[in-house]
C-alpha atoms as a PDB file:
ATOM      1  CA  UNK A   1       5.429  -5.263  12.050  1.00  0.00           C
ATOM      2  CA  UNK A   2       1.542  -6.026  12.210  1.00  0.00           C
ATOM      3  CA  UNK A   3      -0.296  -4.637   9.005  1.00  0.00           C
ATOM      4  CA  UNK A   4      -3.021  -3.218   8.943  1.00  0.00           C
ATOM      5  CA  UNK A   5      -2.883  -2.353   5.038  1.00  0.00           C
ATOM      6  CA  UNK A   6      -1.070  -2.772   2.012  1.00  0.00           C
ATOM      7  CA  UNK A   7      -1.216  -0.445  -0.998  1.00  0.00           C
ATOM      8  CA  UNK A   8       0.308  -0.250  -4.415  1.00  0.00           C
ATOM      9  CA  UNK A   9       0.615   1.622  -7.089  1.00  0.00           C
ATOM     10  CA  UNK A  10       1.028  -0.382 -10.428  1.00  0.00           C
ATOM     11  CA  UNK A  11       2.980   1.755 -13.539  1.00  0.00           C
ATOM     12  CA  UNK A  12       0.443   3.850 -14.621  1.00  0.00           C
ATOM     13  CA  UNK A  13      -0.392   4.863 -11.057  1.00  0.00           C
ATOM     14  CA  UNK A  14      -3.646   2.630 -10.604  1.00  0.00           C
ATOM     15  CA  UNK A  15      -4.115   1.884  -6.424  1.00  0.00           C
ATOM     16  CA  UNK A  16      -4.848  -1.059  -4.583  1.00  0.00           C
ATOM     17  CA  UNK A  17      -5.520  -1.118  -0.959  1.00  0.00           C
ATOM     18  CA  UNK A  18      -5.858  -4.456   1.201  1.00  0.00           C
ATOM     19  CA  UNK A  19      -6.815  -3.427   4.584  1.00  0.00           C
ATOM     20  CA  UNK A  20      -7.597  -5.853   7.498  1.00  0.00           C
ATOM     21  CA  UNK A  21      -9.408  -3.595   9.750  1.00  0.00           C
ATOM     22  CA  UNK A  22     -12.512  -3.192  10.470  1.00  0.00           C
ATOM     23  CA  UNK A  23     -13.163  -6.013   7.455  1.00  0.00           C
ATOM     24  CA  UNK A  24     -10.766  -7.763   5.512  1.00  0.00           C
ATOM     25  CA  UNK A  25     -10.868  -5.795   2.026  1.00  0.00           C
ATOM     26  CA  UNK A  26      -9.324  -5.160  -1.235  1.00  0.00           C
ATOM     27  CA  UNK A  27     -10.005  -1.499  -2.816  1.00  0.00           C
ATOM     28  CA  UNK A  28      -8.839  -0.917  -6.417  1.00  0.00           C
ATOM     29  CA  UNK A  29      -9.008   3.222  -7.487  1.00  0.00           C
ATOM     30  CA  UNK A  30      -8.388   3.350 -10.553  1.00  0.00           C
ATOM     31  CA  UNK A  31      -6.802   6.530 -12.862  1.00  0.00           C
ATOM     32  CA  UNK A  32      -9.229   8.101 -14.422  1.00  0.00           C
ATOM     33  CA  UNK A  33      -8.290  10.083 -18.158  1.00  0.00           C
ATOM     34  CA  UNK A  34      -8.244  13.447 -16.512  1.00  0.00           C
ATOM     35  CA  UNK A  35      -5.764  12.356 -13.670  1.00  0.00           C
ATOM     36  CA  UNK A  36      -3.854  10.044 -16.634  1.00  0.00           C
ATOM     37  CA  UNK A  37      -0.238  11.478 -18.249  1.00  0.00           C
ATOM     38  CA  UNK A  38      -1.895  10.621 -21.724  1.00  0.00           C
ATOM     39  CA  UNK A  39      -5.382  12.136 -20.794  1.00  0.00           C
ATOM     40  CA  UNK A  40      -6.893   9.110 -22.962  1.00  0.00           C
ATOM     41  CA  UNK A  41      -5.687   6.207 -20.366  1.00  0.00           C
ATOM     42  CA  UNK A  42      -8.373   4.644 -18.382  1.00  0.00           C
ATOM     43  CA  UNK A  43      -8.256   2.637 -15.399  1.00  0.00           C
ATOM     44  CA  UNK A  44     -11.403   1.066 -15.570  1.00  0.00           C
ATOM     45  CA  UNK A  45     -14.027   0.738 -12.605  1.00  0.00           C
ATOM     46  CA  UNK A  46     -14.081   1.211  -9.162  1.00  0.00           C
ATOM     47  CA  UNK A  47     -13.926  -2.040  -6.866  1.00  0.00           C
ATOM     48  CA  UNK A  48     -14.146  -2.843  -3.005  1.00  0.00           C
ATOM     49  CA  UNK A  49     -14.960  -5.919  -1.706  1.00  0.00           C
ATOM     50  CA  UNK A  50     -14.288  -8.458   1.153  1.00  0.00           C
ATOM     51  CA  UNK A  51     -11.964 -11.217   1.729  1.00  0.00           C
ATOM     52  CA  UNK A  52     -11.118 -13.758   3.480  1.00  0.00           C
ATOM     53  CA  UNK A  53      -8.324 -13.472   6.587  1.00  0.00           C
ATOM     54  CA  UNK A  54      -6.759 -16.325   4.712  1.00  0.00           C
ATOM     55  CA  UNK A  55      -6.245 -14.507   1.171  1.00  0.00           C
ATOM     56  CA  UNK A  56      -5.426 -11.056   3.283  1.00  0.00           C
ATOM     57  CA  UNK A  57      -2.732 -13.112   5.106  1.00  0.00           C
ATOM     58  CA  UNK A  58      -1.357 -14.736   1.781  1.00  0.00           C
ATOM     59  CA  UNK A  59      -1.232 -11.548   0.201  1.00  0.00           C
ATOM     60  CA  UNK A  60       0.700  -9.980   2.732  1.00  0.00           C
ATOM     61  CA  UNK A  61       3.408 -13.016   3.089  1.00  0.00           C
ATOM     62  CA  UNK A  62       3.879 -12.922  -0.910  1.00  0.00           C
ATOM     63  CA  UNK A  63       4.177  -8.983  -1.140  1.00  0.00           C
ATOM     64  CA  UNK A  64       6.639  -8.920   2.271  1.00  0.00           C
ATOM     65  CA  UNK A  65       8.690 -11.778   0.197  1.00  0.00           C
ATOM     66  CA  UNK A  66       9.028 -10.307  -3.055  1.00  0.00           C
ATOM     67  CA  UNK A  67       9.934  -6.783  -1.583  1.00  0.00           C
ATOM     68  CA  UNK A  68      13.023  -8.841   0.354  1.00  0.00           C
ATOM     69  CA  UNK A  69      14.815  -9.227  -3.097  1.00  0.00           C
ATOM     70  CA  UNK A  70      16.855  -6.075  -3.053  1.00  0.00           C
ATOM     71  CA  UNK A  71      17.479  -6.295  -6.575  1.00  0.00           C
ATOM     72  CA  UNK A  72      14.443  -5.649  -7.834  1.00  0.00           C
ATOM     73  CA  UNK A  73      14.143  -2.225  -5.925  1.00  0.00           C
ATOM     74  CA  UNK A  74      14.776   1.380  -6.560  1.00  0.00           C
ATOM     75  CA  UNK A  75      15.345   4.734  -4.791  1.00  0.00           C
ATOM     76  CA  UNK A  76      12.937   6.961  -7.149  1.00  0.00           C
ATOM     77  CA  UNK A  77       9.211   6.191  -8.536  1.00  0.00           C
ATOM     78  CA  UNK A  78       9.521   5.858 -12.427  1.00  0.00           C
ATOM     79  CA  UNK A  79       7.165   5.236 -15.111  1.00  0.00           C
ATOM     80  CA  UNK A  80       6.206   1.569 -15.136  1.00  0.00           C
ATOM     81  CA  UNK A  81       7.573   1.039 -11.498  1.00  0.00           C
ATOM     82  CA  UNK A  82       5.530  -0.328  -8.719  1.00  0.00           C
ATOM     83  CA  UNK A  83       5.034   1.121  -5.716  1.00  0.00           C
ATOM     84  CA  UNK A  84       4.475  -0.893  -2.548  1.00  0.00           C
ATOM     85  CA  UNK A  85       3.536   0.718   1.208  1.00  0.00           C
ATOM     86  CA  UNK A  86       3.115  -1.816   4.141  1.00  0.00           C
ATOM     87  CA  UNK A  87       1.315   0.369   7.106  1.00  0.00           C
ATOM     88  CA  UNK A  88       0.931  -0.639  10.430  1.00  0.00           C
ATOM     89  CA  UNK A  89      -0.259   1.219  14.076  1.00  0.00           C
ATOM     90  CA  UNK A  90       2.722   3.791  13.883  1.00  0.00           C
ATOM     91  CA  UNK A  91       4.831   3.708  10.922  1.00  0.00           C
ATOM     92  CA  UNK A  92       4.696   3.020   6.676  1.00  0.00           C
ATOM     93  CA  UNK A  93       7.224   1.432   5.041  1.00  0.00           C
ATOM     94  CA  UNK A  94       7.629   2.115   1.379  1.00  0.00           C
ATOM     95  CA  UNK A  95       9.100   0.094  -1.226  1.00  0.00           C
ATOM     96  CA  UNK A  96       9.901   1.539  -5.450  1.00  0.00           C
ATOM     97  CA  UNK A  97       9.989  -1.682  -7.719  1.00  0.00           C
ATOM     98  CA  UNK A  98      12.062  -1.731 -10.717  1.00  0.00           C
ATOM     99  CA  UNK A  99      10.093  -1.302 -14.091  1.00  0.00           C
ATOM    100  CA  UNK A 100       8.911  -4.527 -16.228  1.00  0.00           C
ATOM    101  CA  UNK A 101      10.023  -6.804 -13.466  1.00  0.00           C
ATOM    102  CA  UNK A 102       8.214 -10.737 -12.951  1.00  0.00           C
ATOM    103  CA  UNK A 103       7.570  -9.398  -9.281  1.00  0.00           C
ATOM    104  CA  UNK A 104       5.626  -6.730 -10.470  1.00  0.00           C
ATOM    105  CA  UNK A 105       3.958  -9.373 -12.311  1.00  0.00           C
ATOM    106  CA  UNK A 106       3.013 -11.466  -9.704  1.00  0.00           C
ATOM    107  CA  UNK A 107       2.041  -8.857  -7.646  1.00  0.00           C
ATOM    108  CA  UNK A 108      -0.588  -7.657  -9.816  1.00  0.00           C
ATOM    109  CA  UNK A 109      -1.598 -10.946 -11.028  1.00  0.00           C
ATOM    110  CA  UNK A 110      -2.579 -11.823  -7.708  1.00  0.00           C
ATOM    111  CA  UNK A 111      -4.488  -8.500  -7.242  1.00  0.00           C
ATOM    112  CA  UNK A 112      -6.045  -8.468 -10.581  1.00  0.00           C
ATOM    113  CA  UNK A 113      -7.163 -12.042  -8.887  1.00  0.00           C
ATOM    114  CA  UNK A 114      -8.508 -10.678  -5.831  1.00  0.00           C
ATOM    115  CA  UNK A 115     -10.566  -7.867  -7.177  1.00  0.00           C
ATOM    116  CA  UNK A 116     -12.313 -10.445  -9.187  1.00  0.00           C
ATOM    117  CA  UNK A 117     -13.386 -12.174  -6.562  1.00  0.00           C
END
């Protein structure tokens, strides 16, 4: 599959997009208090910026690893679960990740990294 974007949906429902066309870019839409469960919780700011082919194509090799441990994944979203969809020309693929797992972790470690940037 060639993708063209990656989202995900951390626990509290927080979005991050990486896209590779027509730029190479990571988007991060945060929840807002009225769209929160609590009403209080608070994503934080908006972000969208460029990167690099290299860090799009690293991204995408770590995510498409960590979603090949079956183990970690799930049939139905929870609270606290990740949610991961690869899209390409034609299709999405979606992938649930169990609650409070290190891959969850990662993932968002290396986001949290990205939108930084």
């Amino acid at each position: 599959m060639d993708i063209k974007s990656c989202r995900y949906y951390d626990g509290n429902g927080n979005e991050y997009i990486i896209n590779s066309t027509p730029k190479f870019t990571i988007e991060y839409n945060p929840v807002t208090p009225l769209e929160s469960s609590s009403g209080i919780y608070d994503g934080g700011e908006y972000v969208k910026g460029e990167i690099s082919e290299q860090l799009y194509n690293k991204t995408i090799l770590i995510i498409g690893n960590i979603i090949k441990n079956r183990e970690i994944l799930i049939n139905d979203r929870v609270k606290g679960s990740g949610m991961i969809i690869f899209q390409d020309e034609d299709k999405e693929d979606s992938y649930i990740l169990k609650p409070s797992s290190k891959e969850i972790d990662k993932i968002e470690e290396l986001l949290h990294e990205l939108i930084r940037n």
